[in-house]
N, C-alpha and C. Protein backbone atom coordinates (compact mmCIF):
# COMPACT_ATOMS: atom_id res chain seq x y z
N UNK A 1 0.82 -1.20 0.00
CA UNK A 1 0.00 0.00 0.00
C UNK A 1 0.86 1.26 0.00
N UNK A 2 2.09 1.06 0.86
CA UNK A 2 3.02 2.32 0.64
C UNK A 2 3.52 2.44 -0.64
N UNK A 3 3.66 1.29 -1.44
CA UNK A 3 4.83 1.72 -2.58
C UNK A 3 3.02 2.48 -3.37
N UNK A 4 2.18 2.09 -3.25
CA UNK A 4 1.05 2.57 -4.21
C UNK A 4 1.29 4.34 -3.70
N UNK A 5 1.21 4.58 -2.96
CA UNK A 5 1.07 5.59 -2.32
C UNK A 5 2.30 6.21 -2.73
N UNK A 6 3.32 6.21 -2.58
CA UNK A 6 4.64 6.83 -2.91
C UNK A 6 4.26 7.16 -4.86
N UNK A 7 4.27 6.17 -5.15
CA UNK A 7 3.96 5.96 -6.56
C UNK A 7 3.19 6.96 -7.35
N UNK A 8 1.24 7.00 -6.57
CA UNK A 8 0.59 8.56 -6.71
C UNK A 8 0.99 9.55 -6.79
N UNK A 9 1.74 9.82 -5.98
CA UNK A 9 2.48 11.25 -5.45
C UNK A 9 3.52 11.54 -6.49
N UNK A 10 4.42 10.48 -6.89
CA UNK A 10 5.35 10.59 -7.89
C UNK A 10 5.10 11.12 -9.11
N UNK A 11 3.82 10.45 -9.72
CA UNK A 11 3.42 10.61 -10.81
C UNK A 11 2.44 11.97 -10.57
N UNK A 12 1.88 12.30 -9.66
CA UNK A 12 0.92 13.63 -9.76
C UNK A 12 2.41 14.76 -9.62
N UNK A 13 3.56 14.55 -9.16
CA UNK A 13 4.61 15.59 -8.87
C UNK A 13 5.08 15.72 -10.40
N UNK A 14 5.16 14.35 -11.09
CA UNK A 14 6.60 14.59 -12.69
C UNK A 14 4.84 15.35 -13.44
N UNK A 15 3.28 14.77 -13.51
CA UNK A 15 2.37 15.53 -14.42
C UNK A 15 2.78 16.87 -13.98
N UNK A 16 2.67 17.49 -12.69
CA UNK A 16 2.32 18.89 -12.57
C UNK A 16 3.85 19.85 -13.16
N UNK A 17 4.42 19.00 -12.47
CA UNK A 17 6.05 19.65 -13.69
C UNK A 17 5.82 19.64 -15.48
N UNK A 18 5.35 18.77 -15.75
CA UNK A 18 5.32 18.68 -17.42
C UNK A 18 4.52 19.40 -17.66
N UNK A 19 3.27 19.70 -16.99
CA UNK A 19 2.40 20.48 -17.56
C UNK A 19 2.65 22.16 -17.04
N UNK A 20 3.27 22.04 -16.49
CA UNK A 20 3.79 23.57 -16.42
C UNK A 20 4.65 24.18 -17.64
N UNK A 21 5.63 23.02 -17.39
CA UNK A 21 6.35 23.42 -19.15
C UNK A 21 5.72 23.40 -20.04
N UNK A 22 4.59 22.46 -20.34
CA UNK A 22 3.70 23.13 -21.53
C UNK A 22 3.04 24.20 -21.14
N UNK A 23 2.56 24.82 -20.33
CA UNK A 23 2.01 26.12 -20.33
C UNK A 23 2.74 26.91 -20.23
N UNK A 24 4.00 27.15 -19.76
CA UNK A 24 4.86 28.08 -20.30
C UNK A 24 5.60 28.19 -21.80
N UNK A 25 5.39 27.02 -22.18
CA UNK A 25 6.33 26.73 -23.29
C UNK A 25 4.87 27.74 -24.38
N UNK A 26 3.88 27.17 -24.31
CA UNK A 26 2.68 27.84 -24.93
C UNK A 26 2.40 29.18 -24.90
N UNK A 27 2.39 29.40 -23.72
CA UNK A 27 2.52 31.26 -22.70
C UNK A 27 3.45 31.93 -24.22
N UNK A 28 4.85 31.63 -24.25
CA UNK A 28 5.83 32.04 -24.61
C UNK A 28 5.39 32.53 -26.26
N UNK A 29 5.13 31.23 -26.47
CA UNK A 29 4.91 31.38 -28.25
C UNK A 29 3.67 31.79 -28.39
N UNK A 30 2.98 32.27 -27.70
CA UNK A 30 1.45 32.80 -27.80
C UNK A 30 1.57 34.07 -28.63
N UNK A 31 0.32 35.30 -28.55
CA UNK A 31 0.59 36.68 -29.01
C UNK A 31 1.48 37.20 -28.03
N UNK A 32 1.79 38.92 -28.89
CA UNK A 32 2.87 39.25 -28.16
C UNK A 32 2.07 40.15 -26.62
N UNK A 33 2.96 40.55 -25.82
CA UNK A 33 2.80 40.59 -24.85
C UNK A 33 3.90 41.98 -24.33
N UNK A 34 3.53 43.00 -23.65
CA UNK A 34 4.40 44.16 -23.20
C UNK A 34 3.96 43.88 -20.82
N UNK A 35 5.36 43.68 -20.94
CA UNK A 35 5.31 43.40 -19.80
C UNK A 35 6.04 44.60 -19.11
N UNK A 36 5.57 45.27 -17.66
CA UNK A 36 5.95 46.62 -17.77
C UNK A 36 5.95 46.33 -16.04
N UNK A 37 7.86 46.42 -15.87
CA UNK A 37 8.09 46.42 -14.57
C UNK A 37 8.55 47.47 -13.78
N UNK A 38 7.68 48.08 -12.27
CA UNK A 38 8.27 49.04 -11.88
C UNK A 38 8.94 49.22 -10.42
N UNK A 39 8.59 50.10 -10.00
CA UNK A 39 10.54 50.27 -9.12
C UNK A 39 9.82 49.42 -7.67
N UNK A 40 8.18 49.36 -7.24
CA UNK A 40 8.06 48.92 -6.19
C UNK A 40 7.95 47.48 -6.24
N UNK A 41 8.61 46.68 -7.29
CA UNK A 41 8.59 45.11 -7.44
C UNK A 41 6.87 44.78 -8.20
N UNK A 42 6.36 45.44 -8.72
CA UNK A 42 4.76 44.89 -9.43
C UNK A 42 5.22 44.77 -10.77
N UNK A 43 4.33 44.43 -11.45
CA UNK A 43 4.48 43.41 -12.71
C UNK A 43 2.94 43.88 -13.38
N UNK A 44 2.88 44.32 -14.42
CA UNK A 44 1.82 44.91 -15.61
C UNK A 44 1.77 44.29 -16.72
N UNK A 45 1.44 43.16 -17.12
CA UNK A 45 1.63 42.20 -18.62
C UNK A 45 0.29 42.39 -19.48
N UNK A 46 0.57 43.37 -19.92
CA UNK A 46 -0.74 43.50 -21.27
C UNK A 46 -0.59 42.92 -22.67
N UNK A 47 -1.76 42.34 -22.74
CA UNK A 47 -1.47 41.20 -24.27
C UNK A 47 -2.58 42.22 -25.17
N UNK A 48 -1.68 41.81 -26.04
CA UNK A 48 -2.14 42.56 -27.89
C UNK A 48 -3.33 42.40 -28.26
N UNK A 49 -3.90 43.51 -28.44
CA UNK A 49 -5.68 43.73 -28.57
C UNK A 49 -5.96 44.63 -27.81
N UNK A 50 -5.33 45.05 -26.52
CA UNK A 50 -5.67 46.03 -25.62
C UNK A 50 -5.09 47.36 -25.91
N UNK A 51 -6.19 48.14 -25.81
CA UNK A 51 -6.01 49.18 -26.32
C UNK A 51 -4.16 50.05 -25.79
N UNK A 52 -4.18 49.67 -24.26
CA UNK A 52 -2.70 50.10 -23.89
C UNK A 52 -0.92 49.66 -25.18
N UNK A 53 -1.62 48.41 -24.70
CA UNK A 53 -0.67 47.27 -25.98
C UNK A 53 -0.36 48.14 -27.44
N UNK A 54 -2.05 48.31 -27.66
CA UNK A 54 -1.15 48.59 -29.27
C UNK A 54 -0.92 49.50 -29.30
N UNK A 55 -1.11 50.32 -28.48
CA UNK A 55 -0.58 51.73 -28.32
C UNK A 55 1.12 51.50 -28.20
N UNK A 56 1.72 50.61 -27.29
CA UNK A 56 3.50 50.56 -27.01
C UNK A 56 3.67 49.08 -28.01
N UNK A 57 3.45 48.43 -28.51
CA UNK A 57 3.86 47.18 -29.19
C UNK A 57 4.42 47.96 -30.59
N UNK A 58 4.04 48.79 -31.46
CA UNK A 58 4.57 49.19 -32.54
C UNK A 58 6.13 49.79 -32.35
N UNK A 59 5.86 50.61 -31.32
CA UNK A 59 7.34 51.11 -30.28
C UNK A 59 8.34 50.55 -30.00
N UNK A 60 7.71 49.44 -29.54
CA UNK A 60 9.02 48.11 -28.89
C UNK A 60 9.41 47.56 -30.22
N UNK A 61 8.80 47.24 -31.20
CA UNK A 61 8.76 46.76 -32.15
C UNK A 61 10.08 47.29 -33.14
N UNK A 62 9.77 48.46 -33.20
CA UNK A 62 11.10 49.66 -33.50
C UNK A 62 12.13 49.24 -32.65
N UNK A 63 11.98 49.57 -31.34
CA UNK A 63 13.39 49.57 -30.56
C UNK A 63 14.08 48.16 -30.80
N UNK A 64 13.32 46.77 -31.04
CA UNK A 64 14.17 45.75 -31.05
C UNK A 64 14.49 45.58 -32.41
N UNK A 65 14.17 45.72 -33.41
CA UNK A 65 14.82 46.01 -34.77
C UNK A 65 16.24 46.61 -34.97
N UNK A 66 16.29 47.75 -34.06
CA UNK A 66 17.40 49.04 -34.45
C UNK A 66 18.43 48.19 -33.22
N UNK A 67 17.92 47.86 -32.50
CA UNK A 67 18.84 46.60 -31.50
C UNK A 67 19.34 45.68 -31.72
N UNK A 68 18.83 44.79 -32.68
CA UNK A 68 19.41 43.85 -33.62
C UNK A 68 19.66 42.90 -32.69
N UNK A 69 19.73 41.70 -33.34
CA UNK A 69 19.89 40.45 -32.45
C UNK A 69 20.90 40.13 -31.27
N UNK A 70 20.22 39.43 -30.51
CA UNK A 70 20.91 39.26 -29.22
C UNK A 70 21.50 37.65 -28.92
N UNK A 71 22.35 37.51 -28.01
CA UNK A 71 23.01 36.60 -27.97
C UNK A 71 22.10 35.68 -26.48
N UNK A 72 20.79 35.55 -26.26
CA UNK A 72 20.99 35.44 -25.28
C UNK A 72 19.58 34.28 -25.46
């Protein structure tokens, strides 16, 4: 009954890991996204369609062009 038990737990611990990487892995390659961090540690992630978004996405859009590829 213990190894069953150890066993559950194992397998609900490696699903909830895999399926995180697919939702981040998905998150990532989704639409684009302007994520806007400020000085008191908060976090602002507006996705494309919102009126804020397309207002700065054409912007960023510019700045990483004239930036040119990164090594990272």
């Amino acid at each position: 009954m213990a190894r069953r038990k150890l066993w559950t737990a194992l397998s609900l611990a490696v699903g909830s890991a895999v399926g995180s990487v697919v939702v981040r892995r998905r998150r990532a390659r989704g639409t684009p996204r302007v994520d806007l961090y400020f000085d008191d540690g908060s976090m602002l992630s507006l996705a494309e369609g919102t009126p804020e978004a397309d207002r700065v996405l054409p912007v960023a859009h510019e700045v990483l062009a004239v930036a040119g590829p990164t090594d990272a």
